[in-house]
N, C-alpha and C. Protein backbone atom coordinates (compact mmCIF):
# COMPACT_ATOMS: atom_id res chain seq x y z
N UNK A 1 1.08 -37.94 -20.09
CA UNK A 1 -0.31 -37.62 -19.86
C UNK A 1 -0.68 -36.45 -20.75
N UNK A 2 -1.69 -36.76 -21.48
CA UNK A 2 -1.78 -35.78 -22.32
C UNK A 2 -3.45 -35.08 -22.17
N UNK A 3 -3.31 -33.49 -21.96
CA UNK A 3 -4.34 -32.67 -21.27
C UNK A 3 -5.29 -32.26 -23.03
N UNK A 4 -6.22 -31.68 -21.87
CA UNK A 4 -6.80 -30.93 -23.73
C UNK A 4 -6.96 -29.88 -23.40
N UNK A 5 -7.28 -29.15 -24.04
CA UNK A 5 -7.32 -27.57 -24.65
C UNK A 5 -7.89 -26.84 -23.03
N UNK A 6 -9.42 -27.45 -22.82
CA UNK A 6 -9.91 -26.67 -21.70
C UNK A 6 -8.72 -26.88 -20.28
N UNK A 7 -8.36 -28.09 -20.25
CA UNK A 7 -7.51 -28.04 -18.99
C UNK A 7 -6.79 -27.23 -19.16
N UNK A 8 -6.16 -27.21 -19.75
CA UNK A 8 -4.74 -26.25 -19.84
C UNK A 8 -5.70 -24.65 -20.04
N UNK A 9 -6.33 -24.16 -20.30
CA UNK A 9 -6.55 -22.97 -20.24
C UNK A 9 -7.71 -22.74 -18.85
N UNK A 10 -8.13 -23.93 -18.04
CA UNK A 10 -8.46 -23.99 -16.69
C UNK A 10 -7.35 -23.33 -15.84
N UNK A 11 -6.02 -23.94 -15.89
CA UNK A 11 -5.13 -24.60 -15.24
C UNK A 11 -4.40 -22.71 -15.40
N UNK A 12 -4.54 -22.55 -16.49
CA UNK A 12 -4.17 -20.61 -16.73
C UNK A 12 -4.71 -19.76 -16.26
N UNK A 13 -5.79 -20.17 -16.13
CA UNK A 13 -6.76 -19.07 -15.70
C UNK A 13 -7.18 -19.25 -14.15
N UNK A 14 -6.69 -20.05 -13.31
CA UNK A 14 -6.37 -20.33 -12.20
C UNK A 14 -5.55 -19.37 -11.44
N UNK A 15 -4.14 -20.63 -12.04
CA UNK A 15 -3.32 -19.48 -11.67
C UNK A 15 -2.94 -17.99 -12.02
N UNK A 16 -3.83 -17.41 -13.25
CA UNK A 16 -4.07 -15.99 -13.06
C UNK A 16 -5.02 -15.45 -12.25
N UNK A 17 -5.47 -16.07 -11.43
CA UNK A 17 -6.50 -15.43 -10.56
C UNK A 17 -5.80 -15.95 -9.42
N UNK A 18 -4.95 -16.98 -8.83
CA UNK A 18 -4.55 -16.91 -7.68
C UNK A 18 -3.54 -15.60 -7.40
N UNK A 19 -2.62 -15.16 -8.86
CA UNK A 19 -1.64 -14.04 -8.73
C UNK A 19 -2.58 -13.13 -8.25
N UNK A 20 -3.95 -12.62 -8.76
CA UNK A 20 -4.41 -11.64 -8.56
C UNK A 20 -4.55 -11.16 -6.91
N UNK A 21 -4.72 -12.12 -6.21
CA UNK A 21 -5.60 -12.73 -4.84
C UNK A 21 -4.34 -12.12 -4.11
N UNK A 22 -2.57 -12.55 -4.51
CA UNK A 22 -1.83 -12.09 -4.24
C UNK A 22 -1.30 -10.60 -3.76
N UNK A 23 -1.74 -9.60 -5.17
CA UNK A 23 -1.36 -8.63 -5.13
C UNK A 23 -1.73 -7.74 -3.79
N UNK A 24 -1.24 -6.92 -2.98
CA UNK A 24 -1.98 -6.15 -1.77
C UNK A 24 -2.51 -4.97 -1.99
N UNK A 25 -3.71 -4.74 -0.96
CA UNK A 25 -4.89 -4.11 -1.56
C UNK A 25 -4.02 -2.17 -1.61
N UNK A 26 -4.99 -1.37 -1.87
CA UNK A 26 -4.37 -0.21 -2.10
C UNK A 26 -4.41 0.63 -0.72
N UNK A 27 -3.42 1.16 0.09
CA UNK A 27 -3.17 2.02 0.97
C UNK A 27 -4.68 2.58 1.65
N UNK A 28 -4.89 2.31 2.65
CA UNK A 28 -6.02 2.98 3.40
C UNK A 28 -7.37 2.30 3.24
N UNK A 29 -7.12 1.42 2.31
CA UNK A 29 -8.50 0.24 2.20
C UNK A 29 -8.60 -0.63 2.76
N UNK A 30 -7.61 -1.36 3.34
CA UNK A 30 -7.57 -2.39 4.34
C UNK A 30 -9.30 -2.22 6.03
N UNK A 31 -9.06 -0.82 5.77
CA UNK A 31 -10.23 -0.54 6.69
C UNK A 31 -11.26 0.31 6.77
N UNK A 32 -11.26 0.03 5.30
CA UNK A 32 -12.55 0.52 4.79
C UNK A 32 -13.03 2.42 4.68
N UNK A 33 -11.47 3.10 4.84
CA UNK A 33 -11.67 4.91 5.03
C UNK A 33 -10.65 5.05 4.91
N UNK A 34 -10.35 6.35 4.28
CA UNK A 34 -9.53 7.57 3.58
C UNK A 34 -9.27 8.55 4.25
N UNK A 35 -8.59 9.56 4.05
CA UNK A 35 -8.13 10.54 4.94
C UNK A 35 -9.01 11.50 3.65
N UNK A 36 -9.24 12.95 4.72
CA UNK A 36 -9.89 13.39 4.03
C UNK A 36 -9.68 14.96 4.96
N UNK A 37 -10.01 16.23 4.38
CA UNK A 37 -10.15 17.15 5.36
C UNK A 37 -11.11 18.48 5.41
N UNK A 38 -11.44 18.78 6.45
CA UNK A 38 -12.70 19.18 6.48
C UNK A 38 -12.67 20.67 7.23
N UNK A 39 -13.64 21.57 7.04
CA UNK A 39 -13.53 23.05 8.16
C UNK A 39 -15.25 22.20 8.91
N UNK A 40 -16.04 21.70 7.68
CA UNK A 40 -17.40 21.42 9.20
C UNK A 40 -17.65 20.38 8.61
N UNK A 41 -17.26 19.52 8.44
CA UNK A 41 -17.66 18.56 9.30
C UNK A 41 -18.68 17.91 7.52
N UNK A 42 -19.37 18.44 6.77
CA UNK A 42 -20.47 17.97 5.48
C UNK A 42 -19.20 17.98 4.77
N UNK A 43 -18.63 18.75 3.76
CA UNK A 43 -17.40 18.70 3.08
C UNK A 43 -16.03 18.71 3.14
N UNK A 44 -15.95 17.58 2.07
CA UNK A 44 -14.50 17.01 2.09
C UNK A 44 -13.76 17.28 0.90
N UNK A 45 -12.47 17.72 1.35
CA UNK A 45 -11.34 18.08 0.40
C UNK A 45 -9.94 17.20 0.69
N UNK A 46 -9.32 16.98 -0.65
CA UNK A 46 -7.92 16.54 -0.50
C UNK A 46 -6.23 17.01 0.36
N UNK A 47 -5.68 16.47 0.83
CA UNK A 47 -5.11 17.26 1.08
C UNK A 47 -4.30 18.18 0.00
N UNK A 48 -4.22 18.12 -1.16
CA UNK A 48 -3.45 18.75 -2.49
C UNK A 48 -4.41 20.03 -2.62
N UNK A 49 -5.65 19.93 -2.47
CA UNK A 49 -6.78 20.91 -2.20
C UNK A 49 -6.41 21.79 -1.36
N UNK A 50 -6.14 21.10 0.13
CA UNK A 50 -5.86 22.12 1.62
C UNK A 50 -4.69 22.72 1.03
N UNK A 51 -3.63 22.58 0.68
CA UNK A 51 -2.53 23.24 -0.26
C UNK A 51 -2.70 24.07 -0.97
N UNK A 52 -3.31 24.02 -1.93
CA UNK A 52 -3.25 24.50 -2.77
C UNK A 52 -4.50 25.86 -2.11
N UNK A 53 -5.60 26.07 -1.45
CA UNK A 53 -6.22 26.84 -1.20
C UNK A 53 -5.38 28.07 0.27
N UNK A 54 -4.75 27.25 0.79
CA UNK A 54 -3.41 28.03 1.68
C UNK A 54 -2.96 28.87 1.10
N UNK A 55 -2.38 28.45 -0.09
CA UNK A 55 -1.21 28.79 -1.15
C UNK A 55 -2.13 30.47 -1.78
N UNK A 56 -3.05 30.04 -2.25
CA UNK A 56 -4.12 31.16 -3.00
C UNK A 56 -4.27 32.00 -2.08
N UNK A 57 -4.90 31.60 -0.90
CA UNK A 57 -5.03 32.47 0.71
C UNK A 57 -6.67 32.30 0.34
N UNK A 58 -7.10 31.01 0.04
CA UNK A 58 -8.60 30.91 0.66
C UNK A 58 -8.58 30.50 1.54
N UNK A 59 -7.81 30.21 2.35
CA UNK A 59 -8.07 29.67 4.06
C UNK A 59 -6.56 29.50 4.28
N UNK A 60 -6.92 29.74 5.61
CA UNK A 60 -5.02 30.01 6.56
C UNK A 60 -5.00 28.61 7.42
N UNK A 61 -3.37 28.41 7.00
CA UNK A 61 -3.17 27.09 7.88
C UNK A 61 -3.98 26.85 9.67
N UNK A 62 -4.14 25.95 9.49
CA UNK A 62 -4.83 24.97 10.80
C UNK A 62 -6.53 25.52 10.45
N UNK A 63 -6.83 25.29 9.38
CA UNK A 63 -8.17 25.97 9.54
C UNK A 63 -9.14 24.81 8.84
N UNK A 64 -8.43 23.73 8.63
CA UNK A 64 -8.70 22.18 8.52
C UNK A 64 -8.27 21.49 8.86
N UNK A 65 -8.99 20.50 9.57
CA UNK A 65 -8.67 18.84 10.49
C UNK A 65 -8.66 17.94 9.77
N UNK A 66 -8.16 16.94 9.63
CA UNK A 66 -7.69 15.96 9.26
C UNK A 66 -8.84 14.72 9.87
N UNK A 67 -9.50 14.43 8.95
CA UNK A 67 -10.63 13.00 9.31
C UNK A 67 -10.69 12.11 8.42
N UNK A 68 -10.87 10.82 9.14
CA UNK A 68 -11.18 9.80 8.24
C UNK A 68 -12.47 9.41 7.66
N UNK A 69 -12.92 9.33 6.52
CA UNK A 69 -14.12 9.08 6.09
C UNK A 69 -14.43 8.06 5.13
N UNK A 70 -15.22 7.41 5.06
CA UNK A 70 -15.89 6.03 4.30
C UNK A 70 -15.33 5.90 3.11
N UNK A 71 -15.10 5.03 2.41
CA UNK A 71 -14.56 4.86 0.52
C UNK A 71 -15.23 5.64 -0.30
N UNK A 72 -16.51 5.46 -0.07
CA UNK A 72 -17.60 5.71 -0.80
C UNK A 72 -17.94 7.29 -1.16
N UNK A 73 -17.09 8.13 0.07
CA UNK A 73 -17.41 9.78 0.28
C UNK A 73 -16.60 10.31 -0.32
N UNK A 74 -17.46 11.70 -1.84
CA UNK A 74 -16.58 12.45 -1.91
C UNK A 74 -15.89 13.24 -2.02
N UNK A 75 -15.04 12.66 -2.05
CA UNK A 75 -13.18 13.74 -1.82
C UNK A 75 -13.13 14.79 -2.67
N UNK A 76 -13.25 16.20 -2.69
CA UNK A 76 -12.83 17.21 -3.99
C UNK A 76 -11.31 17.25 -3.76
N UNK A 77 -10.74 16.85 -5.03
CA UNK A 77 -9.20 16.67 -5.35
C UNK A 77 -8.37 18.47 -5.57
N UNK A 78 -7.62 18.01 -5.94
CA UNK A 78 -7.15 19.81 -6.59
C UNK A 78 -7.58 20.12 -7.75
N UNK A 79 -7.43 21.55 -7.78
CA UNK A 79 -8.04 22.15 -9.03
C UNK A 79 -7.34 22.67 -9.89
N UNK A 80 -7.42 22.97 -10.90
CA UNK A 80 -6.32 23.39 -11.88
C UNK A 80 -6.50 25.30 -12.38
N UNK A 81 -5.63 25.77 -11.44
CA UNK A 81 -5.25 27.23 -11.84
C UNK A 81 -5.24 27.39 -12.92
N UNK A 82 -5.97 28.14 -13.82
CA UNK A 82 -5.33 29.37 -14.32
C UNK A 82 -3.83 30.12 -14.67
N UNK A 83 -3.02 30.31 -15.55
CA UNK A 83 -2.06 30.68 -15.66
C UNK A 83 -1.71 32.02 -15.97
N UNK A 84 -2.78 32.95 -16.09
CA UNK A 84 -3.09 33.84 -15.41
C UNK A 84 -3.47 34.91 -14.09
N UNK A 85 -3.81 33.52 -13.05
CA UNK A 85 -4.14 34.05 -12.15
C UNK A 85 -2.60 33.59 -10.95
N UNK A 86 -1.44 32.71 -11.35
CA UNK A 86 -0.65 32.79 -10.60
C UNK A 86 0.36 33.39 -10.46
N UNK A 87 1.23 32.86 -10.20
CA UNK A 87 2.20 34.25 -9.13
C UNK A 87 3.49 34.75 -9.58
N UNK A 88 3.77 35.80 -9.66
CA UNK A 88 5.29 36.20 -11.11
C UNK A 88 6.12 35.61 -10.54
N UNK A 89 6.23 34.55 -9.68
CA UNK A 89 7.64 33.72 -9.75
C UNK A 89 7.06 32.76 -11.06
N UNK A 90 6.07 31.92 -10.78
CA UNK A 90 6.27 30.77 -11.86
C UNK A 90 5.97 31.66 -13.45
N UNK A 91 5.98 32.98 -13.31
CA UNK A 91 6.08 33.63 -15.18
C UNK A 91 7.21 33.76 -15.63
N UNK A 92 8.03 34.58 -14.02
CA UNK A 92 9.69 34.36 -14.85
C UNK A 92 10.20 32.65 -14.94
N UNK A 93 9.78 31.91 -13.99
CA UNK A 93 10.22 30.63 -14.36
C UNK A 93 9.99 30.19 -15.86
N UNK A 94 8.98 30.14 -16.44
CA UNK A 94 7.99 29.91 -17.33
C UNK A 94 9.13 30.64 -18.83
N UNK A 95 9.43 32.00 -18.54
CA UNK A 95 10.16 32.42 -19.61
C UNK A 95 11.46 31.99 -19.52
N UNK A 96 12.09 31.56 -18.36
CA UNK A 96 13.71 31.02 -18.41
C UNK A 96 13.79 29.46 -18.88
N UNK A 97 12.73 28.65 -18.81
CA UNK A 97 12.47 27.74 -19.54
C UNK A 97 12.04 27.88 -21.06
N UNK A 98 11.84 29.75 -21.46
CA UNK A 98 11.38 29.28 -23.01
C UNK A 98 13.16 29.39 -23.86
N UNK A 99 13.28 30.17 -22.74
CA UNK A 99 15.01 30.39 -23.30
C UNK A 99 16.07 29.38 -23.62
N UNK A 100 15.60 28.50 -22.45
CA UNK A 100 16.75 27.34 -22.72
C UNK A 100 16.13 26.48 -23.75
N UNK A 101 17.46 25.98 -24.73
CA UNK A 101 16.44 24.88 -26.04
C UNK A 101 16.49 23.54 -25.21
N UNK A 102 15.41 23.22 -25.94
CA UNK A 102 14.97 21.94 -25.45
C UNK A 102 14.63 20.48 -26.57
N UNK A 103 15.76 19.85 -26.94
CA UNK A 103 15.26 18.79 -27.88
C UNK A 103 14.14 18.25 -27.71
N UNK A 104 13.79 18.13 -29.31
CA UNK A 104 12.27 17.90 -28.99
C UNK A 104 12.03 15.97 -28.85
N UNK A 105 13.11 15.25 -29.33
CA UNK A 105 13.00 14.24 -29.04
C UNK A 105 13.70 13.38 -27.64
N UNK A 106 13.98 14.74 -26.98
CA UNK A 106 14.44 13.79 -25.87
C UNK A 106 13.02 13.78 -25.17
N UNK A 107 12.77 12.85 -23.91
CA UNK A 107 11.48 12.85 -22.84
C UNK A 107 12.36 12.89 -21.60
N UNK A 108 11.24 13.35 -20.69
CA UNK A 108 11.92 13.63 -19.02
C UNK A 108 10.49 12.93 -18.68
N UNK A 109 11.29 11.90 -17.69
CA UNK A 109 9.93 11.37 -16.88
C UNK A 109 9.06 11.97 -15.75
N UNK A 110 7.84 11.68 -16.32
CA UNK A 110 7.18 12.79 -15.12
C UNK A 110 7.07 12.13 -13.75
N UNK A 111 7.34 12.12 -12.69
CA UNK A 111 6.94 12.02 -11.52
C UNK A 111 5.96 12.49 -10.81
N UNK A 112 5.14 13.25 -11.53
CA UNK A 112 3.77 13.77 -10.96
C UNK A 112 3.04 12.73 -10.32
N UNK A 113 2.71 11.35 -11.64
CA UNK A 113 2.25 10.52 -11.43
C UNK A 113 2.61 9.75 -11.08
N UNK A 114 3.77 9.20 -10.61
CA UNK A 114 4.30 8.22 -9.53
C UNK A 114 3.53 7.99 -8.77
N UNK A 115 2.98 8.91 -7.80
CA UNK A 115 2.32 8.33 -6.69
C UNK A 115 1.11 7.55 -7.31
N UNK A 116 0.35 8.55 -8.17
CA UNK A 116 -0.97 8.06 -7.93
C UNK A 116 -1.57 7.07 -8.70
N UNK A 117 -1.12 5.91 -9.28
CA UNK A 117 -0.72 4.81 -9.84
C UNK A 117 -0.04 3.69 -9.90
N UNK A 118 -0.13 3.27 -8.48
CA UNK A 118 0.95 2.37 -7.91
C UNK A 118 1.02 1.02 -8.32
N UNK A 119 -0.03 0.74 -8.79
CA UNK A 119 0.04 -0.76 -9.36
C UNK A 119 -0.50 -0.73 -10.71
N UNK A 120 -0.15 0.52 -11.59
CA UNK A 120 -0.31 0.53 -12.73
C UNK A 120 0.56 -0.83 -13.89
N UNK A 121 1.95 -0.88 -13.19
CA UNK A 121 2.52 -1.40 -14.09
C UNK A 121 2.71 -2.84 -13.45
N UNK A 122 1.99 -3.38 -12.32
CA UNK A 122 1.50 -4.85 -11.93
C UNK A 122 0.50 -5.23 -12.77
N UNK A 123 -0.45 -4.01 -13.19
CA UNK A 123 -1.94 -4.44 -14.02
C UNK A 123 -1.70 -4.42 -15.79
N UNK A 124 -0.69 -3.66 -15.91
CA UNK A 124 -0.80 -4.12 -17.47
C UNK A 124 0.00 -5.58 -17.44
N UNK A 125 1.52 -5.48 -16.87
CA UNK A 125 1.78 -7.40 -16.61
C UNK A 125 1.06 -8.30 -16.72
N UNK A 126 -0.31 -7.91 -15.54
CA UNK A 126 -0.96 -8.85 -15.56
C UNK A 126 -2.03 -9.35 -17.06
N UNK A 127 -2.41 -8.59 -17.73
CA UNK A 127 -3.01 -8.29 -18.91
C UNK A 127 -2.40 -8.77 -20.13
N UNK A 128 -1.08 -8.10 -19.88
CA UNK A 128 -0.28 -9.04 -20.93
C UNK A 128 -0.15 -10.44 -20.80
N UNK A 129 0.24 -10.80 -19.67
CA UNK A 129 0.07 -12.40 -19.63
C UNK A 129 -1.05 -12.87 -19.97
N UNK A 130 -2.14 -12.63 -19.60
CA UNK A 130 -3.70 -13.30 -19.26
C UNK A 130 -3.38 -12.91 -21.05
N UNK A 131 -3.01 -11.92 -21.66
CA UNK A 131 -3.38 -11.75 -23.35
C UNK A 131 -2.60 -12.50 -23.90
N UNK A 132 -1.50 -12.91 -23.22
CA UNK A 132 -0.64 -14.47 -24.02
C UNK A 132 -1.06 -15.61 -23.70
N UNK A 133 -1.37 -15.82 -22.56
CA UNK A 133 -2.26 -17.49 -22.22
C UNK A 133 -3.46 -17.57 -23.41
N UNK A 134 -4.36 -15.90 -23.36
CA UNK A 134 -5.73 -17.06 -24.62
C UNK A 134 -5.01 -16.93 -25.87
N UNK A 135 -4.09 -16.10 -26.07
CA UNK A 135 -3.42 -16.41 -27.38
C UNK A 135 -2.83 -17.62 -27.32
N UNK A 136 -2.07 -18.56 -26.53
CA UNK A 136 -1.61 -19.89 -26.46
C UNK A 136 -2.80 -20.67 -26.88
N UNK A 137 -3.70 -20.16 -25.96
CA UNK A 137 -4.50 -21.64 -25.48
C UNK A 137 -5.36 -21.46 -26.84
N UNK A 138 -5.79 -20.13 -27.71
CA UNK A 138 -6.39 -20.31 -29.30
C UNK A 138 -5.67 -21.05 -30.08
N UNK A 139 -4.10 -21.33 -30.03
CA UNK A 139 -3.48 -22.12 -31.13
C UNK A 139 -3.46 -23.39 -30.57
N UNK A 140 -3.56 -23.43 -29.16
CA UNK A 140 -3.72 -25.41 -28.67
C UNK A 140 -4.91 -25.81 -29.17
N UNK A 141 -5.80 -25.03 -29.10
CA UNK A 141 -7.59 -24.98 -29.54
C UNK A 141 -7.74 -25.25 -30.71
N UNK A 142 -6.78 -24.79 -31.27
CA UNK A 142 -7.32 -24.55 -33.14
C UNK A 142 -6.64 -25.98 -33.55
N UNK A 143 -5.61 -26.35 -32.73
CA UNK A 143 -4.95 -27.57 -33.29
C UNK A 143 -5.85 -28.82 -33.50
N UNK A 144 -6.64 -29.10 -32.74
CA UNK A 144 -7.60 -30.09 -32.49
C UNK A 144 -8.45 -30.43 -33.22
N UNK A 145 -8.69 -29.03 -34.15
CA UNK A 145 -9.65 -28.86 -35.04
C UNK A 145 -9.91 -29.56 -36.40
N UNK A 146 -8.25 -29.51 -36.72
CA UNK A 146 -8.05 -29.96 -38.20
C UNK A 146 -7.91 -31.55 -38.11
């Protein structure tokens, strides 16, 4: 049985959209709200925020609750210090790291971003495939032509 060009790139593009249907949705969306935390109740901060403002001493532990709020509301994430304004442990850290050598072609993987990218490397997969199917299905296409 012999198909033509559109079936077979029907028949791809199918089942790249049934994989998609597959994948499970992202943590805390299932019901429609996020964790979020608050001193009254109008503004919302992250918890990396509540941390990090502890840490500074803009506000003392338990002096934010923990609430859930809509997708749509938002969240102020953390902020990025100054390296000036933090604390002489991370300066001597900072100089015992200039001391030790460090090849410049080796890499250390960051784990920062682990978390916050969880189906980063499901979505390029998926991209790459879907970018090899129309590359297939252009040379089944082009065959027809001549």
């Amino acid at each position: 049985m012999v198909r033509s060009g559109n079936d077979i790139i029907f028949w791809f593009l199918f089942i790249g959209f049934l994989l998609l249907l597959i994948v499970p949705p992202a943590p805390g969306s299932e019901n429609g709200t996020k964790t979020a935390y608050t001193r009254d109740g109008i503004h919302f901060i992250s918890k990396e925020r509540v941390e990090e403002n502890i840490r500074y001493e803009y506000a003392r532990p338990g002096e934010y609750r923990e609430v859930s709020v809509p997708l749509d509301t938002v969240v102020v994430g953390a902020s990025t210090i100054p390296e000036n304004l933090s604390s002489q442990k991370k300066e001597v850290k900072s100089t015992e790291e200039e001391k030790t050598p460090v090849m410049s072609n080796q890499t250390q993987p960051s784990s920062e971003h682990a978390g916050k990218y969880p189906y980063a490397s499901a979505s390029i997969g998926v991209l790459l495939i879907v970018g090899l199917v129309f590359f297939a299905a252009s040379l089944f296409s082009g065959r027809h032509r001549r």
